[in-house]
N, C-alpha and C. Protein backbone atom coordinates (compact mmCIF):
# COMPACT_ATOMS: atom_id res chain seq x y z
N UNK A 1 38.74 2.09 25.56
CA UNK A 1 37.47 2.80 25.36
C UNK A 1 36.59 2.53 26.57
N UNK A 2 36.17 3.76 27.19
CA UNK A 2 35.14 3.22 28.49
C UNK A 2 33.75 3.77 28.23
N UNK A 3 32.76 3.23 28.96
CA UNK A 3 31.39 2.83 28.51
C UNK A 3 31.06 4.11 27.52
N UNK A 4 31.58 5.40 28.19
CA UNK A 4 30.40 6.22 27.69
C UNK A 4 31.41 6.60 26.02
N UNK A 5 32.43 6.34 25.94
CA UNK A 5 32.64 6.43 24.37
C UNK A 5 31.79 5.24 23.96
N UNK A 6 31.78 4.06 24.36
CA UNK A 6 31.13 3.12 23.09
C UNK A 6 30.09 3.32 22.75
N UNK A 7 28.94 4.12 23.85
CA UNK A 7 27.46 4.38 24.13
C UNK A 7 27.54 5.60 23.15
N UNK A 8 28.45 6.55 22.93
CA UNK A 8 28.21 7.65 22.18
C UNK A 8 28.55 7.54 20.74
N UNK A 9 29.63 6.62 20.67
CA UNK A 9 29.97 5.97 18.83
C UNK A 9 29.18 5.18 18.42
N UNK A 10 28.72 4.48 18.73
CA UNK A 10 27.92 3.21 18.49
C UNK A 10 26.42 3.50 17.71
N UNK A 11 25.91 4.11 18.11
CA UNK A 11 24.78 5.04 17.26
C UNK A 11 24.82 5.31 16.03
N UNK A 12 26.14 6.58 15.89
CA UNK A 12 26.14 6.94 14.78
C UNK A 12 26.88 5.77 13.88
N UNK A 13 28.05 5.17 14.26
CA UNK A 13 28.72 3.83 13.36
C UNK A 13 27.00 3.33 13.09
N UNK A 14 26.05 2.65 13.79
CA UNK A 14 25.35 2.00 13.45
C UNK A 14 24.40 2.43 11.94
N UNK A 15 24.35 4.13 12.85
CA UNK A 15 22.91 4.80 11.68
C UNK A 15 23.71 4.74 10.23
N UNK A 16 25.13 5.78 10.15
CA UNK A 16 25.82 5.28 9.04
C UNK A 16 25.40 4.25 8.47
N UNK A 17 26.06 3.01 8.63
CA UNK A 17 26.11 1.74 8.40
C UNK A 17 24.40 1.61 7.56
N UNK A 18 23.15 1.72 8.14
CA UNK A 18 22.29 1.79 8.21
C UNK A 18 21.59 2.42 6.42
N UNK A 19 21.80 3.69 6.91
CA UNK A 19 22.41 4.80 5.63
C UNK A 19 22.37 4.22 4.45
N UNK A 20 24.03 3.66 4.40
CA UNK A 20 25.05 3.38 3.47
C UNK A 20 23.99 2.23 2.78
N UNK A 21 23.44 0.78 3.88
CA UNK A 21 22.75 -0.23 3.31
C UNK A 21 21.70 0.17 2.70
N UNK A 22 20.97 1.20 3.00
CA UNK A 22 19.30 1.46 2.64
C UNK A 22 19.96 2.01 0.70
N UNK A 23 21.12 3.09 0.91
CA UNK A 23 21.11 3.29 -0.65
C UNK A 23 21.72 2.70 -1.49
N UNK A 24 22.40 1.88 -0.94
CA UNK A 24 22.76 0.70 -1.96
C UNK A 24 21.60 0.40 -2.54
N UNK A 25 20.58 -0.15 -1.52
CA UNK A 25 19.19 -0.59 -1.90
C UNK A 25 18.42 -0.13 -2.86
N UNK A 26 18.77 1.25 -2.55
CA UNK A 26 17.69 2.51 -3.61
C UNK A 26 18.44 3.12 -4.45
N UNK A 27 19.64 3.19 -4.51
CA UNK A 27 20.42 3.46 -5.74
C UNK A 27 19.81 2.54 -7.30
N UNK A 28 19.82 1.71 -7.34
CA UNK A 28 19.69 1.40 -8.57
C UNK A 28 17.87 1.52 -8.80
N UNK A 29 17.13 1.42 -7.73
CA UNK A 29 15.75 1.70 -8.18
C UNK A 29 15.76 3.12 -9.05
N UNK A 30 16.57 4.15 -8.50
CA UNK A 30 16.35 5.75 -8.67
C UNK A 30 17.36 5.99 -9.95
N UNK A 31 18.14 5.15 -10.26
CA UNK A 31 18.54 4.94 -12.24
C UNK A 31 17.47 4.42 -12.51
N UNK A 32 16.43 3.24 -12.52
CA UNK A 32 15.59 2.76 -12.86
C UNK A 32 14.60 4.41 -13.25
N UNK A 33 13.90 4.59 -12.03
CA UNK A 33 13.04 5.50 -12.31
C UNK A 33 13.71 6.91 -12.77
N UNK A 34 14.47 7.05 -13.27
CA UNK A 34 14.85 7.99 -14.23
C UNK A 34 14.72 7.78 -15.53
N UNK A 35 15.36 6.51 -15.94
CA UNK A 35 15.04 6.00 -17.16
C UNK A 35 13.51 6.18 -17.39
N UNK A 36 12.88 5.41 -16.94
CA UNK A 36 11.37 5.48 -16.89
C UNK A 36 10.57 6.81 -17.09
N UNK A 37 11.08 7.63 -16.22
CA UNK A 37 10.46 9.03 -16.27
C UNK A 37 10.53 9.87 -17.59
N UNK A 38 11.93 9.04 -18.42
CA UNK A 38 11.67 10.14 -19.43
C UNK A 38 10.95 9.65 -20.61
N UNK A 39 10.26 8.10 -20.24
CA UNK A 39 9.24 7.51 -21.07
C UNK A 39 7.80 7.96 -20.67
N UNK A 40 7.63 8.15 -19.19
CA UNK A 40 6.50 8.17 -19.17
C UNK A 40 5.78 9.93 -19.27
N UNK A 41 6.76 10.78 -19.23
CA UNK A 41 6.49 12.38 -19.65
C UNK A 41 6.02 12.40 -20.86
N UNK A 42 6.19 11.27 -21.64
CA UNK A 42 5.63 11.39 -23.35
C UNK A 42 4.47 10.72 -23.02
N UNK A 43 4.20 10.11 -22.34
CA UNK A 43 2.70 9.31 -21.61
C UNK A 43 1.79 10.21 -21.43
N UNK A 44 0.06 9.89 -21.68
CA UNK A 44 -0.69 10.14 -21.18
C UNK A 44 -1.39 9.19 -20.06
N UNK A 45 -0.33 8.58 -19.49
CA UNK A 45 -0.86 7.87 -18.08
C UNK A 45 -0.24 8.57 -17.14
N UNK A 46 -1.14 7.84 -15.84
CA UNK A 46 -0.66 9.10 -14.92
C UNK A 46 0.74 8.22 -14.39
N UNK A 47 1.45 9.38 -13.81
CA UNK A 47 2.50 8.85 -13.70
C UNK A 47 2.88 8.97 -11.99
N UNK A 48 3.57 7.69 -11.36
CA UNK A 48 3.78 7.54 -10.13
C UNK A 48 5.21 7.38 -9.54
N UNK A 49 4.92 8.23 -8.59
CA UNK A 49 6.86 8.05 -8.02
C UNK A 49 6.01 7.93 -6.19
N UNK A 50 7.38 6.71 -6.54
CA UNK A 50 7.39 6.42 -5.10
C UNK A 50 8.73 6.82 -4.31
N UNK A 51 8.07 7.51 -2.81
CA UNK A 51 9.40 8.57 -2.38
C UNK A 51 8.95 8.06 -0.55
N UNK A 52 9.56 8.68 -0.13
CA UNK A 52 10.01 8.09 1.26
C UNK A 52 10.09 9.33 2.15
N UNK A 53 9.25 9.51 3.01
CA UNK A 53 8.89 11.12 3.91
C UNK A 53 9.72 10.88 5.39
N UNK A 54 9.71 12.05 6.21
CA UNK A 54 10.90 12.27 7.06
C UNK A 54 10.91 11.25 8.05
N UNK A 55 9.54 10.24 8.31
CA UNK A 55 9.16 9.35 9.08
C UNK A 55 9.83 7.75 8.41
N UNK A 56 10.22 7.55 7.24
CA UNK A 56 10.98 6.49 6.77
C UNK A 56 9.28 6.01 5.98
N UNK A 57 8.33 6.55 5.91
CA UNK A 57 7.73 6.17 5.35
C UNK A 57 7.17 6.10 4.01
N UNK A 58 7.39 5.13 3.45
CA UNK A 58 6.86 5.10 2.18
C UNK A 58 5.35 5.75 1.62
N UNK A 59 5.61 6.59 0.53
CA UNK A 59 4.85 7.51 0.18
C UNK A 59 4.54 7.28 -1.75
N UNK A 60 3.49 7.40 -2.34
CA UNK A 60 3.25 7.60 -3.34
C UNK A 60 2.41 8.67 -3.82
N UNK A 61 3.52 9.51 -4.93
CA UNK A 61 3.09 10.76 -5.67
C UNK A 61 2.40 10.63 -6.92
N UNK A 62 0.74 10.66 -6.84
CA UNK A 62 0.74 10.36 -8.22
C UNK A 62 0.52 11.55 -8.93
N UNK A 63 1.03 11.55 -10.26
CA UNK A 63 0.42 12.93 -11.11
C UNK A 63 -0.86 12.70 -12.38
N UNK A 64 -2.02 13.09 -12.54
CA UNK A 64 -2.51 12.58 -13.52
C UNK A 64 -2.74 13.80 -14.53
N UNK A 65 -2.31 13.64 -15.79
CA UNK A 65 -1.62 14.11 -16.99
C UNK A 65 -2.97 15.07 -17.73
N UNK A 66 -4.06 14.41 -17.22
CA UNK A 66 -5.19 15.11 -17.87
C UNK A 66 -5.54 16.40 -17.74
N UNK A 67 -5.61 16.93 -16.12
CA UNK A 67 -5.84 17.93 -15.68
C UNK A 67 -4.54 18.54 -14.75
N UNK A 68 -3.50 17.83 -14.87
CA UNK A 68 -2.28 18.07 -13.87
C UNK A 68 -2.33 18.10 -12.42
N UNK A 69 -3.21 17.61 -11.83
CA UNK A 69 -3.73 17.75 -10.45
C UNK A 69 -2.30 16.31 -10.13
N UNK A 70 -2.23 16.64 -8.31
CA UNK A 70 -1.13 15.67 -8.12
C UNK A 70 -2.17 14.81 -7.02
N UNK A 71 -1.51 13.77 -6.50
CA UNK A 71 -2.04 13.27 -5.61
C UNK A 71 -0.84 12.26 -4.73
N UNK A 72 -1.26 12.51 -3.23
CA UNK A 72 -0.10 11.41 -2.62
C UNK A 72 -0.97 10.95 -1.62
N UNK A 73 -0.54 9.17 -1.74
CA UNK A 73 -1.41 7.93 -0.94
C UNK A 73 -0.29 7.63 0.24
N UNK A 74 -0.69 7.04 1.21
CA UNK A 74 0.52 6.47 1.97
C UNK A 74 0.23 5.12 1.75
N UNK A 75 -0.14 4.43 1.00
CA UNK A 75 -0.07 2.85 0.42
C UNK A 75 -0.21 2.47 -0.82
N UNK A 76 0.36 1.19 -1.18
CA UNK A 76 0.06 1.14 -2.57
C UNK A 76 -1.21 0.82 -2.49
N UNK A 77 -1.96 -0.13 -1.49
CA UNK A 77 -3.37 -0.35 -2.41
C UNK A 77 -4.29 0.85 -2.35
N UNK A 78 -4.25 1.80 -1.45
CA UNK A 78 -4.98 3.15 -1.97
C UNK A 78 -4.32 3.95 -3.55
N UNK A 79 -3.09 4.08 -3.99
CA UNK A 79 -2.53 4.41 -5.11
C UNK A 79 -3.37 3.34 -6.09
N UNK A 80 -3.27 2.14 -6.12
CA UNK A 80 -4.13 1.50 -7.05
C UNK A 80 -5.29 1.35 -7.56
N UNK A 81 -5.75 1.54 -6.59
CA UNK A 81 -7.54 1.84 -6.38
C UNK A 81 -7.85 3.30 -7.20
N UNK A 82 -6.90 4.33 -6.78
CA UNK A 82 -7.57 5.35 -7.50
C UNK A 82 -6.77 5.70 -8.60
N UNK A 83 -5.51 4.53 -9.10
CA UNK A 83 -5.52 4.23 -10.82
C UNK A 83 -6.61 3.56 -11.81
N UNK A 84 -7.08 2.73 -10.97
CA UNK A 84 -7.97 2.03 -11.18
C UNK A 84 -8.99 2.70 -11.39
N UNK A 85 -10.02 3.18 -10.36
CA UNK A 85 -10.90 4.20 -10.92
C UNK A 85 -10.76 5.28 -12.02
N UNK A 86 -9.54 6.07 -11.87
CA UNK A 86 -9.46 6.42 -12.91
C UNK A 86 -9.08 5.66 -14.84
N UNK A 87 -8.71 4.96 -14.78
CA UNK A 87 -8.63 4.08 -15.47
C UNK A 87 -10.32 3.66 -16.01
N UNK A 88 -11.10 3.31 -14.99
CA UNK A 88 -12.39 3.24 -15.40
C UNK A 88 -13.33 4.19 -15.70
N UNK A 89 -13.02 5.31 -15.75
CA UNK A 89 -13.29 6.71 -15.91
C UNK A 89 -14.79 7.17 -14.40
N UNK A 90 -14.11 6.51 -13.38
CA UNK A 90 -14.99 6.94 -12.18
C UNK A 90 -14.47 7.96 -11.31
N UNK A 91 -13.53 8.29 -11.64
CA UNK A 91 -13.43 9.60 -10.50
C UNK A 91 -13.24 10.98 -11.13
């Protein structure tokens, strides 16, 4: 193998690899939040999914059940804050 095959395999073996580890990771969260989801549709709390945008960044969708309006934070402590307020009936 000379330089420029290893320089051109090596990437993708890596990102694969990469891939494969991240959904191991998130595989069993995303049975988790399935289960969950079909508890919390009978809920009148608002309900939150956390999802992951084209940047690898973690994202939270919240939906609140009252008026169906959605909302997405890029952190949890902004997602909490405005459970929280709502929760306290301030927003």
């Amino acid at each position: 193998m000379n330089l420029n095959q290893l320089h051109t395999h090596q990437p993708a073996g890596a990102l694969l690899s990469s891939v494969q580890w991240f959904w191991q990771q998130v595989q069993p969260l995303i049975t988790q939040l399935g289960s969950l989801s079909k508890q919390l549709v009978l809920s009148q709390e608002p309900h939150v999914v956390i999802d992951c945008d084209l940047n690898n960044q973690i994202i939270f969708h919240v939906c609140d059940p009252y008026n169906g309006k959605r909302h997405t934070f890029t952190s949890e402590e902004a997602t909490r804050i405005w459970l929280e307020k709502g929760r306290l009936g301030i927003l």
